[in-house]
C-alpha atoms as a PDB file:
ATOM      1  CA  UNK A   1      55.861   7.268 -47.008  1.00  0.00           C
ATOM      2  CA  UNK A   2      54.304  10.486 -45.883  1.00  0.00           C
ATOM      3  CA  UNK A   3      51.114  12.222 -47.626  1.00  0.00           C
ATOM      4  CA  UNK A   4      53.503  14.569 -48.980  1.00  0.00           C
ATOM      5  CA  UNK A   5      56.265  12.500 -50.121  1.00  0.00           C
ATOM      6  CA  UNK A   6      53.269  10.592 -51.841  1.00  0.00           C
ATOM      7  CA  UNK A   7      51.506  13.655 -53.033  1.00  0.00           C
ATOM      8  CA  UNK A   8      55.081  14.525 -54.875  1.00  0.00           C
ATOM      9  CA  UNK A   9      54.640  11.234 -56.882  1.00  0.00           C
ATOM     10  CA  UNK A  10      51.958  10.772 -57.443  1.00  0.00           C
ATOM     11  CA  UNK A  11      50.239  14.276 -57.951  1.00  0.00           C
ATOM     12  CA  UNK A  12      49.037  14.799 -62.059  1.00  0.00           C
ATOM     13  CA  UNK A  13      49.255  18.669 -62.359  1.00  0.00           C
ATOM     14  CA  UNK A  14      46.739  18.357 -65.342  1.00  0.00           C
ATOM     15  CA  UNK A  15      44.276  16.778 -63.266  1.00  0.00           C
ATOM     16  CA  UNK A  16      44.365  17.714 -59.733  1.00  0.00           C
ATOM     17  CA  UNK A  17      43.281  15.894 -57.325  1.00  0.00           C
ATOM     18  CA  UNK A  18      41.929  17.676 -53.430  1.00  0.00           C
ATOM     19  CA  UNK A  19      43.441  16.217 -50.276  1.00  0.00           C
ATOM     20  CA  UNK A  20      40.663  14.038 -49.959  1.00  0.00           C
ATOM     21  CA  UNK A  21      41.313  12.545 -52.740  1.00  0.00           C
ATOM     22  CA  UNK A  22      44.799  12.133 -52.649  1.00  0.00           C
ATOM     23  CA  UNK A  23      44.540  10.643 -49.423  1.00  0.00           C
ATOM     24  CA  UNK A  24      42.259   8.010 -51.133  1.00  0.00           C
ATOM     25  CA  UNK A  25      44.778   7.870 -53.674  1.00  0.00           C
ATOM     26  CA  UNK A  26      47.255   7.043 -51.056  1.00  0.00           C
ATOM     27  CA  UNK A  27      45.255   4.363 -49.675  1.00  0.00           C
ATOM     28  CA  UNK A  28      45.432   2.323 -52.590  1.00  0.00           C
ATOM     29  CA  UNK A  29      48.733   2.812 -53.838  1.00  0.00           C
ATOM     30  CA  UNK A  30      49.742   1.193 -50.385  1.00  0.00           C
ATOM     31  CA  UNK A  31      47.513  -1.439 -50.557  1.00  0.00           C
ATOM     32  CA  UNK A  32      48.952  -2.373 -53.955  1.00  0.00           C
ATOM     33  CA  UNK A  33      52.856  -1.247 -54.392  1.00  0.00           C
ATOM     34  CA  UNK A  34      53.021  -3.195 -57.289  1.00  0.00           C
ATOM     35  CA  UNK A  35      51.544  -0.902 -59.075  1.00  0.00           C
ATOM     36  CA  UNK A  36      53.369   2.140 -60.226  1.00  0.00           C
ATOM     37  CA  UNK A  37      52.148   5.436 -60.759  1.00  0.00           C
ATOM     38  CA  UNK A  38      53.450   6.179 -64.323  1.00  0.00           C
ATOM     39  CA  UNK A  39      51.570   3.116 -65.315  1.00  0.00           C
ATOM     40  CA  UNK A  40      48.303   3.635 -63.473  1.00  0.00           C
ATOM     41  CA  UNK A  41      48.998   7.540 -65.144  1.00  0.00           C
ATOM     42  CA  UNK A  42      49.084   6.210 -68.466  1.00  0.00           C
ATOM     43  CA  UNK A  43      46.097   3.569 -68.433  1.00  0.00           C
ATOM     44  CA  UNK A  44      44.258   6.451 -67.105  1.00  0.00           C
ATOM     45  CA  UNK A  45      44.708   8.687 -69.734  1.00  0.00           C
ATOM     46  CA  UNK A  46      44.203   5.937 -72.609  1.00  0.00           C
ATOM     47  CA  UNK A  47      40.829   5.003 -70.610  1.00  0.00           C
ATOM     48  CA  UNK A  48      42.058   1.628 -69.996  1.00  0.00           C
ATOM     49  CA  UNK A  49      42.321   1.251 -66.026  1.00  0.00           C
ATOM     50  CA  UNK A  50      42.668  -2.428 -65.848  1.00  0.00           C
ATOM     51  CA  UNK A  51      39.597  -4.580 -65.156  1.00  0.00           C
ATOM     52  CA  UNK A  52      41.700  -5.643 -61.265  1.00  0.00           C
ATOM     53  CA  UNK A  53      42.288  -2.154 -60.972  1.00  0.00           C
ATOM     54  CA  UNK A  54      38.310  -1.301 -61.972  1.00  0.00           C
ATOM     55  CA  UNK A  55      37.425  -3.993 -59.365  1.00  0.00           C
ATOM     56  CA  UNK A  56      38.879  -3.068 -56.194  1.00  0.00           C
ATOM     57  CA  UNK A  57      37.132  -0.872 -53.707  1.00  0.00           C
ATOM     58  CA  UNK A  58      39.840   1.401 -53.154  1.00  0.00           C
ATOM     59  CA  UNK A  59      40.038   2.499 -56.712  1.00  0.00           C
ATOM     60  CA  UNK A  60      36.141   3.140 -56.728  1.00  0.00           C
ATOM     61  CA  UNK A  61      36.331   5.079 -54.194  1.00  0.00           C
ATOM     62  CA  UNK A  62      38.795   7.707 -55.291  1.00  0.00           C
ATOM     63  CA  UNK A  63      36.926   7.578 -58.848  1.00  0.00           C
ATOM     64  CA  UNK A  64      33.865   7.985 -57.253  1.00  0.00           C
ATOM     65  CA  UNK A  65      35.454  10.776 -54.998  1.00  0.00           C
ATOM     66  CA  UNK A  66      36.905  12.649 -57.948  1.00  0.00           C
ATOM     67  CA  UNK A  67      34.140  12.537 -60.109  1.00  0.00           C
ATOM     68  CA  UNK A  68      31.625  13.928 -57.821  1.00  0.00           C
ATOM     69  CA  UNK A  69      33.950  16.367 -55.615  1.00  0.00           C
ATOM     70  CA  UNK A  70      34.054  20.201 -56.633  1.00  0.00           C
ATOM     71  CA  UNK A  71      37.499  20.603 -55.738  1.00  0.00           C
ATOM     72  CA  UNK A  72      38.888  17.910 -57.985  1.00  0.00           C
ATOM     73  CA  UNK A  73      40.224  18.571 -61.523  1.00  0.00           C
ATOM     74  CA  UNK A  74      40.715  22.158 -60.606  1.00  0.00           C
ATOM     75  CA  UNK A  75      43.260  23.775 -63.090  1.00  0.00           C
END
């Protein structure tokens, strides 16, 4: 999957994300397919990102990314 096809699927327009971090995004949604993005979408808005999901250093790292990045969350 290209960054764009995976930007189309994965993109929240309520809470933006940069390139950066959708390429970090993109990282981890390959190393875990089993994961879908309407479900990661949903435990992320009830705060409830799963405690494998809170655990692996992909996910950190776009967290970390999005939380400290200017461009991020941009409406």
């Amino acid at each position: 999957m290209t960054q764009n096809q995976f930007n189309d699927q994965w993109s929240i327009e309520e809470l933006p994300a940069c390139d950066t971090g959708m390429e970090l995004l993109k990282h981890f949604s390959d190393a875990h397919p089993e994961i879908a993005a309407h479900v990661l979408r949903l435990l992320a808005w009830a705060d409830q990102v799963d405690e494998f999901i809170a655990a692996d250093p992909l996910w950190n790292a776009y967290t970390r990314h999005v939380g400290q990045c200017p461009h991020c969350n941009e409406l």
